[in-house]
N, C-alpha and C. Protein backbone atom coordinates (compact mmCIF):
# COMPACT_ATOMS: atom_id res chain seq x y z
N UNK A 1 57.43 -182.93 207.74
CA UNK A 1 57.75 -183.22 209.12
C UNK A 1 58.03 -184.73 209.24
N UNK A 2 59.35 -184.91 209.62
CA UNK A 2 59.63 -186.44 209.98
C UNK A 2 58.98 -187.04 211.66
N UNK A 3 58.68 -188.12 211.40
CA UNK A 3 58.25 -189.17 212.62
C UNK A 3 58.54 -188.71 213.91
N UNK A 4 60.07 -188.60 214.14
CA UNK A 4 60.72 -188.32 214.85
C UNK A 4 60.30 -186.45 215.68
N UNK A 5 59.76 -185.52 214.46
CA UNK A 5 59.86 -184.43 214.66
C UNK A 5 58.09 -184.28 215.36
N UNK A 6 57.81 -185.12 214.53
CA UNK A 6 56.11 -184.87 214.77
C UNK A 6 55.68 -185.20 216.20
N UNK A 7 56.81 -186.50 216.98
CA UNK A 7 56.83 -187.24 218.32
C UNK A 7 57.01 -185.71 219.31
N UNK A 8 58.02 -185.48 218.52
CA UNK A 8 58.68 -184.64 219.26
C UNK A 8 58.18 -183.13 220.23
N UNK A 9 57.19 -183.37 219.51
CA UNK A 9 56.24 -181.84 219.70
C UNK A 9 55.92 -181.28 221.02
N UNK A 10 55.36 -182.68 221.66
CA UNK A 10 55.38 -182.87 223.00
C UNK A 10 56.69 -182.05 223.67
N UNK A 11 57.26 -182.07 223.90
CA UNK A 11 58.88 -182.19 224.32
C UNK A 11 59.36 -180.80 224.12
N UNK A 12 58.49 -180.55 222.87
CA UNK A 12 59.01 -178.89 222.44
C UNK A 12 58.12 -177.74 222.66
N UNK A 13 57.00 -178.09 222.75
CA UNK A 13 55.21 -177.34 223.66
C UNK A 13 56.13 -176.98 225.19
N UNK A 14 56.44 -178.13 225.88
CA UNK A 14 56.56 -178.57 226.90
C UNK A 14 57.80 -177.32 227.29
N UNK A 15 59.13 -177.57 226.86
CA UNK A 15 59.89 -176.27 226.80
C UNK A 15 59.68 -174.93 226.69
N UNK A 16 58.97 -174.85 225.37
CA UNK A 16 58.16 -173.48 225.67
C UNK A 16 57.43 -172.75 226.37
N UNK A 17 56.83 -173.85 226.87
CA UNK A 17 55.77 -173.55 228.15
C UNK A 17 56.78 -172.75 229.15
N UNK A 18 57.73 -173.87 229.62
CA UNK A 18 58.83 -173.46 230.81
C UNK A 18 59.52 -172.23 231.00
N UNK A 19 60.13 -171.68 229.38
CA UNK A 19 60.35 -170.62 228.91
C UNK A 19 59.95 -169.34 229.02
N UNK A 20 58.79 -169.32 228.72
CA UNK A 20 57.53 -168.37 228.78
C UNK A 20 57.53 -168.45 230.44
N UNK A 21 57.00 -169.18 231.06
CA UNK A 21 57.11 -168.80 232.26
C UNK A 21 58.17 -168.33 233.15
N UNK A 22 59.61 -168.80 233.21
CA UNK A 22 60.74 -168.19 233.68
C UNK A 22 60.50 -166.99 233.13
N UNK A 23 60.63 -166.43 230.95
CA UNK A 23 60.43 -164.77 231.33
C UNK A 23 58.97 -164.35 232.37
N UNK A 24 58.23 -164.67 232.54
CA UNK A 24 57.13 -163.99 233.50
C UNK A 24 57.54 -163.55 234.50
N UNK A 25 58.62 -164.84 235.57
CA UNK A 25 59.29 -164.25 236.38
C UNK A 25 60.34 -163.41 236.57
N UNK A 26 60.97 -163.39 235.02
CA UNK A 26 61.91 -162.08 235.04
C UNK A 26 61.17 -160.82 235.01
N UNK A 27 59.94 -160.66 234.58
CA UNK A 27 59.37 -159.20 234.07
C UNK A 27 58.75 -159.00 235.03
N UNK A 28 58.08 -160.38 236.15
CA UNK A 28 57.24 -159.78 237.26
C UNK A 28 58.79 -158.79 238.22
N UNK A 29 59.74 -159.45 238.01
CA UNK A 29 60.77 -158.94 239.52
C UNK A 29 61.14 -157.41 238.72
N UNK A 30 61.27 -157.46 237.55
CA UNK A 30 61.38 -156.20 236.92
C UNK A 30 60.65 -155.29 237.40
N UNK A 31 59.42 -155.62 237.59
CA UNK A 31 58.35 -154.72 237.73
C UNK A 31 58.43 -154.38 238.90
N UNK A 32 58.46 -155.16 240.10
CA UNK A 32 58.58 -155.01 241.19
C UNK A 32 60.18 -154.05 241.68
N UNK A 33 60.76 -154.25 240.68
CA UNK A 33 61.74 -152.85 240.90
C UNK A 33 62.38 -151.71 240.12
N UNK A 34 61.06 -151.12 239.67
CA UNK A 34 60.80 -150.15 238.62
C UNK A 34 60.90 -149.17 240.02
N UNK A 35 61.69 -147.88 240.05
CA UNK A 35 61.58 -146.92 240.96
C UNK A 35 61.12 -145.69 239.92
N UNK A 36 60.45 -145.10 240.99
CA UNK A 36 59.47 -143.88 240.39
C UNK A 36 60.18 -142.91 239.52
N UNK A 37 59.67 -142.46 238.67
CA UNK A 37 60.23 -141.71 237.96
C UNK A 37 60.62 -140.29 238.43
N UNK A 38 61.95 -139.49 238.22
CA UNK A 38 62.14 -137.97 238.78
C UNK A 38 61.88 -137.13 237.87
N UNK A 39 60.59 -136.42 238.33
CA UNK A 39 59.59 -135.01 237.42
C UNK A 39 61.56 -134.08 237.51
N UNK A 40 61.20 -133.79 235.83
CA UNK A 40 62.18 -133.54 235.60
C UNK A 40 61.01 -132.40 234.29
N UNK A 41 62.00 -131.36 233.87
CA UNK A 41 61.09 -130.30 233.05
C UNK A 41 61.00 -131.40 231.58
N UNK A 42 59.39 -131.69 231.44
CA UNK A 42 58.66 -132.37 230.49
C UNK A 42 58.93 -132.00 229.04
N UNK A 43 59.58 -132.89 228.17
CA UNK A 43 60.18 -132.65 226.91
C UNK A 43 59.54 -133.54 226.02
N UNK A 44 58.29 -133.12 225.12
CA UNK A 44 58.01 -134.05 224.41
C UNK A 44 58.48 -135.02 223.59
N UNK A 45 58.25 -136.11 223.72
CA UNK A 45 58.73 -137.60 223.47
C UNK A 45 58.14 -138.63 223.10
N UNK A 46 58.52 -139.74 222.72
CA UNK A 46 57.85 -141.14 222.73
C UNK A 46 58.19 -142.00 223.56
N UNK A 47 59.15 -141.43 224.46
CA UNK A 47 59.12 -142.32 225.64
C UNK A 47 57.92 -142.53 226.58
N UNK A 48 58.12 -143.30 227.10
CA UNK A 48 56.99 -144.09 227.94
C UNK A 48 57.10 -143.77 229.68
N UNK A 49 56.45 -142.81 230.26
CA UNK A 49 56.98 -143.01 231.48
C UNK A 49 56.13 -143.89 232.62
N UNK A 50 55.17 -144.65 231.48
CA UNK A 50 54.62 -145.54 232.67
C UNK A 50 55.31 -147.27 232.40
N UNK A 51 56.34 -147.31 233.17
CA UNK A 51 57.09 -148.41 232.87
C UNK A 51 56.24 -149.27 233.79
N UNK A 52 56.13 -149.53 234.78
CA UNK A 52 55.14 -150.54 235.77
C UNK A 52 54.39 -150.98 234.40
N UNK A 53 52.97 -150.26 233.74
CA UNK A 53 51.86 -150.40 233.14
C UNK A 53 52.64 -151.03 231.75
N UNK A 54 53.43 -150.57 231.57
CA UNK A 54 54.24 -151.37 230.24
C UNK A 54 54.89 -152.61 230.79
N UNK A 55 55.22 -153.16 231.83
CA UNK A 55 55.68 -154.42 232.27
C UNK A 55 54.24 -155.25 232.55
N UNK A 56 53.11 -154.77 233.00
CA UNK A 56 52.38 -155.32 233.81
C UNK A 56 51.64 -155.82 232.01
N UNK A 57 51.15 -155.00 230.95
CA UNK A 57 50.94 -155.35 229.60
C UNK A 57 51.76 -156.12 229.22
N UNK A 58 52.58 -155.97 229.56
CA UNK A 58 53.78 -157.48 228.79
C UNK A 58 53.65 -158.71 229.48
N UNK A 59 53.45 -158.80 230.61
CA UNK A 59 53.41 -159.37 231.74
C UNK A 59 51.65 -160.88 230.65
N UNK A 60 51.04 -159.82 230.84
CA UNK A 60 49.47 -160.04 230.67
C UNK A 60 49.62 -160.83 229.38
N UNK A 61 50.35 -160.01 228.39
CA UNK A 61 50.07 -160.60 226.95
C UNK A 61 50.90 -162.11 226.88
N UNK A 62 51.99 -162.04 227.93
CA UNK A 62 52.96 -163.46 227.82
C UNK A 62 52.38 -164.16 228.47
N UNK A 63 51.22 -164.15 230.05
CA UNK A 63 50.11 -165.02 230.26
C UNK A 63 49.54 -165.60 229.84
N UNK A 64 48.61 -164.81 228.75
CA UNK A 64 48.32 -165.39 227.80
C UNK A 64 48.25 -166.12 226.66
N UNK A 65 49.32 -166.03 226.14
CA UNK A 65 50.51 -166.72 225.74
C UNK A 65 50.60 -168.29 225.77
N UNK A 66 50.71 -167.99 227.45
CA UNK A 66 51.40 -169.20 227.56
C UNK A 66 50.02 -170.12 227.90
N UNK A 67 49.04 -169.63 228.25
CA UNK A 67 47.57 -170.30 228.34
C UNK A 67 47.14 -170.71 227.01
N UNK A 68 47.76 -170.08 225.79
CA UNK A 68 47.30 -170.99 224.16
C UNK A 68 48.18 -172.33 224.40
N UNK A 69 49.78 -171.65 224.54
CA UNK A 69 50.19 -172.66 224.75
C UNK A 69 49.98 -174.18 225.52
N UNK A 70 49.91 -173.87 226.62
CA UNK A 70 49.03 -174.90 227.59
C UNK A 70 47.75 -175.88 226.90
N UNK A 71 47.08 -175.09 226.12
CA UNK A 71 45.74 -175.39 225.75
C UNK A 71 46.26 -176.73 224.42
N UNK A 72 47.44 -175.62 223.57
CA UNK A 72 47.55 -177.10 222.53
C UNK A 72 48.95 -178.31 222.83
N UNK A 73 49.57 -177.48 223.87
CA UNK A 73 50.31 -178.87 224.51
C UNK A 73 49.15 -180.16 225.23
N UNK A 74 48.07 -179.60 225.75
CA UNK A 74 47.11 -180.74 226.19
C UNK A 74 46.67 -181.31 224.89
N UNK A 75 46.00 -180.61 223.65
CA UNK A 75 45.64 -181.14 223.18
C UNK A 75 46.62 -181.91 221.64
N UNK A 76 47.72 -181.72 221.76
CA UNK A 76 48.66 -182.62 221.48
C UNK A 76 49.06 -183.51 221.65
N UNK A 77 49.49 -183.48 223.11
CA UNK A 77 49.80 -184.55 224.33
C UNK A 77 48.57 -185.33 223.88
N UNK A 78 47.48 -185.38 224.14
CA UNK A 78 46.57 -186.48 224.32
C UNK A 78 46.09 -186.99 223.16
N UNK A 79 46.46 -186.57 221.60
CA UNK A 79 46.65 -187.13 220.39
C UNK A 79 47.48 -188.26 220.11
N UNK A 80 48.53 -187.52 220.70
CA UNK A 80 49.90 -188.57 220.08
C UNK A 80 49.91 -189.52 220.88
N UNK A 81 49.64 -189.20 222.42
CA UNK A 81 49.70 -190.28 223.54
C UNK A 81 48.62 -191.46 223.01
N UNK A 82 47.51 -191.05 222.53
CA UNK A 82 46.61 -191.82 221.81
C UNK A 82 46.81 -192.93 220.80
N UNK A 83 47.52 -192.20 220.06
CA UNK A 83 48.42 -192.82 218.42
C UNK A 83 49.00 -193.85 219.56
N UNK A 84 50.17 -193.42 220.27
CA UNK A 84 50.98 -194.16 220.64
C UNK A 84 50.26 -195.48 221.35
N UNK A 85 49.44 -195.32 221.92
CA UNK A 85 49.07 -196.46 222.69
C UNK A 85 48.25 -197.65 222.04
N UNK A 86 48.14 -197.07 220.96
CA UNK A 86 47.47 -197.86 219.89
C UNK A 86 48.79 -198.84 219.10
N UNK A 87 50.32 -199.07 219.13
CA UNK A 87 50.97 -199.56 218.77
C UNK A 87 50.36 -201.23 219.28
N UNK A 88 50.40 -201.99 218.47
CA UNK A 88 50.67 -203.69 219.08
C UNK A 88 51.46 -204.06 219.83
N UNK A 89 52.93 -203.87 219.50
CA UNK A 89 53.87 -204.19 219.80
C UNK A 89 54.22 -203.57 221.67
N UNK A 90 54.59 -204.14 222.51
CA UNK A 90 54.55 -203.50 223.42
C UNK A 90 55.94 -202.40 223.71
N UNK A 91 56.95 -203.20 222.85
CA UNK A 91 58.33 -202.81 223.49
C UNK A 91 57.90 -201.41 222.64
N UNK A 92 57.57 -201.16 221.54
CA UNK A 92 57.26 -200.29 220.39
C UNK A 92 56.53 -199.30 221.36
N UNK A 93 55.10 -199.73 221.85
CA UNK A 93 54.89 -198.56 222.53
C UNK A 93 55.54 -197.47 224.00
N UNK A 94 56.32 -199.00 224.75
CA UNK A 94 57.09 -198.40 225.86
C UNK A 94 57.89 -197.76 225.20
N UNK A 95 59.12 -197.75 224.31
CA UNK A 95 60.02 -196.62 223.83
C UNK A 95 59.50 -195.66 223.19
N UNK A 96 58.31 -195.52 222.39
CA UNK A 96 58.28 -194.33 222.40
C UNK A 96 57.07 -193.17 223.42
N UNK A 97 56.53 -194.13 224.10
CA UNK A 97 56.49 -193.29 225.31
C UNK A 97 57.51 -192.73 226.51
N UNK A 98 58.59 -193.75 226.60
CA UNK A 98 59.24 -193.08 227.26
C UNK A 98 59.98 -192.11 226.79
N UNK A 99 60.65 -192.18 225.44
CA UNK A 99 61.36 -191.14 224.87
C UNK A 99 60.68 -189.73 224.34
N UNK A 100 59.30 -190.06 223.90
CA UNK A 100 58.46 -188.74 223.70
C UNK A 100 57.37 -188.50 224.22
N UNK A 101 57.24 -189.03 225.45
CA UNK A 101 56.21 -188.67 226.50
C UNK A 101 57.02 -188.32 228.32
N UNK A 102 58.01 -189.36 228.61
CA UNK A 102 58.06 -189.61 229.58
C UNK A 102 59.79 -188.08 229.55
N UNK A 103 60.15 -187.90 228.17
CA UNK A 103 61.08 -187.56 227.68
C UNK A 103 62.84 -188.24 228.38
N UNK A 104 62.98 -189.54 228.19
CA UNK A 104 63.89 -189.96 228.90
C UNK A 104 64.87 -190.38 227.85
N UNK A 105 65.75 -190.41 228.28
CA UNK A 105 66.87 -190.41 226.90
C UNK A 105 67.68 -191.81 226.82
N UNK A 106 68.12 -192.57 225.76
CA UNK A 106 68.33 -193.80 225.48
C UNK A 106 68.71 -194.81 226.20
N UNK A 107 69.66 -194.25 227.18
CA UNK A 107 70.13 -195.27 228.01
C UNK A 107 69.38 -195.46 229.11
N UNK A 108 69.03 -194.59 229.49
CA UNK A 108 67.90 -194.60 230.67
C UNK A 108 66.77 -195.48 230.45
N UNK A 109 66.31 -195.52 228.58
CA UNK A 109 65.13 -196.52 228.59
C UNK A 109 65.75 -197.74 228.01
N UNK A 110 66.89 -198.14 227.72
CA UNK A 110 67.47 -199.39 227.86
C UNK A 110 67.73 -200.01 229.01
N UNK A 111 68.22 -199.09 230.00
CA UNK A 111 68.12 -199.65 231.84
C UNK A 111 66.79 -200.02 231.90
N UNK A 112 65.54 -199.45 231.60
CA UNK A 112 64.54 -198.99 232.76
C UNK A 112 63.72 -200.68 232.02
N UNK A 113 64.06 -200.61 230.28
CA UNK A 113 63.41 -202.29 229.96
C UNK A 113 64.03 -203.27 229.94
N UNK A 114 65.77 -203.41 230.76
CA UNK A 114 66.01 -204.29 230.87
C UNK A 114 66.61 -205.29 229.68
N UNK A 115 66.76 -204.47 229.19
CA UNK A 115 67.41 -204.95 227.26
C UNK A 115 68.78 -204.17 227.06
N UNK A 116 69.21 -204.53 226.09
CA UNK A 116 70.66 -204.43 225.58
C UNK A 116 69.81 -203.43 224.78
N UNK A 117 71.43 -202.75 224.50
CA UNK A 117 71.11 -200.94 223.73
C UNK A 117 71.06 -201.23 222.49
N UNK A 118 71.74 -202.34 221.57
CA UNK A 118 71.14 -202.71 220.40
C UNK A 118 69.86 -202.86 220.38
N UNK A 119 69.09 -203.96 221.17
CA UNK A 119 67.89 -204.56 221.14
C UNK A 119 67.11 -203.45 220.83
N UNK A 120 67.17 -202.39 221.77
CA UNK A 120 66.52 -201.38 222.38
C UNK A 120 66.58 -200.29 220.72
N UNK A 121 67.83 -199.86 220.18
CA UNK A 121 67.48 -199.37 218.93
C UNK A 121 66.71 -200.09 217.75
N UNK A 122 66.75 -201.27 218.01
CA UNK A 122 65.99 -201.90 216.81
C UNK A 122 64.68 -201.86 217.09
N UNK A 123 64.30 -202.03 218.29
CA UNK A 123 62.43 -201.37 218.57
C UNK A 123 62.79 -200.57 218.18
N UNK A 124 63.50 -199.53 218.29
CA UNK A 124 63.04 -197.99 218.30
C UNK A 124 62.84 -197.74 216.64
N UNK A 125 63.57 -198.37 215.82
CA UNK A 125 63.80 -198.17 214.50
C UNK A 125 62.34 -198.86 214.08
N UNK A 126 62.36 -200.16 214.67
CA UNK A 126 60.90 -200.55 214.59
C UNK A 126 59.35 -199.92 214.89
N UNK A 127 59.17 -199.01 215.67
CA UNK A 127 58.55 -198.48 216.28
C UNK A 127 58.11 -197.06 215.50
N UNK A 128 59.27 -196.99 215.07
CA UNK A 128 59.22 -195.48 214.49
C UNK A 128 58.02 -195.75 212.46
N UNK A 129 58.75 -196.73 212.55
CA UNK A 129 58.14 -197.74 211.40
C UNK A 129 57.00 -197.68 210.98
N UNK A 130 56.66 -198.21 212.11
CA UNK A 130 55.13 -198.88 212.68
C UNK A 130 54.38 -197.72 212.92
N UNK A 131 55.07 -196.35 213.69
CA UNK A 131 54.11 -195.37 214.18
C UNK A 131 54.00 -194.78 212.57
N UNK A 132 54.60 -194.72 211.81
CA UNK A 132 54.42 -193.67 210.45
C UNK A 132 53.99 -194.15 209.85
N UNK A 133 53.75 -196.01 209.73
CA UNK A 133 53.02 -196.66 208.42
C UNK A 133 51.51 -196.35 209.00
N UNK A 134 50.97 -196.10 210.78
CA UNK A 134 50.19 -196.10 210.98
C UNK A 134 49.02 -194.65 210.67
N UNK A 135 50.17 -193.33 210.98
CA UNK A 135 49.78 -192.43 211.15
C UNK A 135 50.48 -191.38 210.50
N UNK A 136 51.08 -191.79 209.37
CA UNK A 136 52.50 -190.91 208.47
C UNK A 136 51.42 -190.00 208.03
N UNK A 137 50.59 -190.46 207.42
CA UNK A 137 49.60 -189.37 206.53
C UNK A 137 49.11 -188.71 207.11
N UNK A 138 49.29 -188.53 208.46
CA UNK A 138 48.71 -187.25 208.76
C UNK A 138 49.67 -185.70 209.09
N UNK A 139 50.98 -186.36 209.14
CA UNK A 139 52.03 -185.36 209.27
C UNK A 139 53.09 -185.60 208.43
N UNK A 140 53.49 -186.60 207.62
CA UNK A 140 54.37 -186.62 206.75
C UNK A 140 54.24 -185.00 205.69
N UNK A 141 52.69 -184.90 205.20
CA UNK A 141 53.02 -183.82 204.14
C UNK A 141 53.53 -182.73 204.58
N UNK A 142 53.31 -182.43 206.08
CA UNK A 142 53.50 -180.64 206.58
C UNK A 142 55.15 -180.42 206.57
């Protein structure tokens, strides 16, 4: 796992989370317009005719789901945010909080510090440096 990917995690928890929840709201409206089934002469099958109870189980298991999820986006988030704040350098720690915490994308954190977009990649190149000589060994091998 590169520097970049390991930052990144945040960013990608964070999506998934969002994900998972939009389907919830597709399967809750699903559910909510499941119309009753028509008793029709009973032909043994593997069909399912309790569709509600099969949405409402899907429903439950992607809740849950998304509550692991939740659980190690916090406890991710507050690792790396950790690492990060531990940089010396200040410009080092503002870019990569804003880019893998605040998730704001290059030009936006060249406006927001007031630096030229060179300047601004050479922290970042710097930064990235600094975060892996500090903390490479713990995710470089995976």
């Amino acid at each position: 796992m590169t520097t970049k990917q390991y930052l990144s995690q945040i960013e990608r928890l964070n999506k998934t989370i969002e994900n998972k929840i939009m389907e919830t709201g597709q399967i809750r409206w699903m559910a909510y317009n499941i119309s009753a089934p028509i008793e029709k002469d009973r032909v043994q099958t593997s069909h399912s005719y309790d569709k509600l109870g099969d949405r409402i189980a899907k429903l439950v298991d992607i809740e849950s789901e998304i509550s692991d999820l939740i659980d190690n986006l916090i406890e991710k988030r507050k690792h790396i945010i950790g690492q990060i704040d531990k940089l010396e350098k200040k410009e080092h720690y503002l870019i990569l909080t804003y880019k893998y915490v605040q998730f704001l994308d290059f030009k936006d954190i060249f406006l927001k510090m007031g630096i030229s977009e060179r300047t601004m990649y050479s922290f970042y190149g710097q930064a990235l440096k600094e975060f892996e000589r500090l903390y490479g060994s713990e995710y470089l091998k995976l």
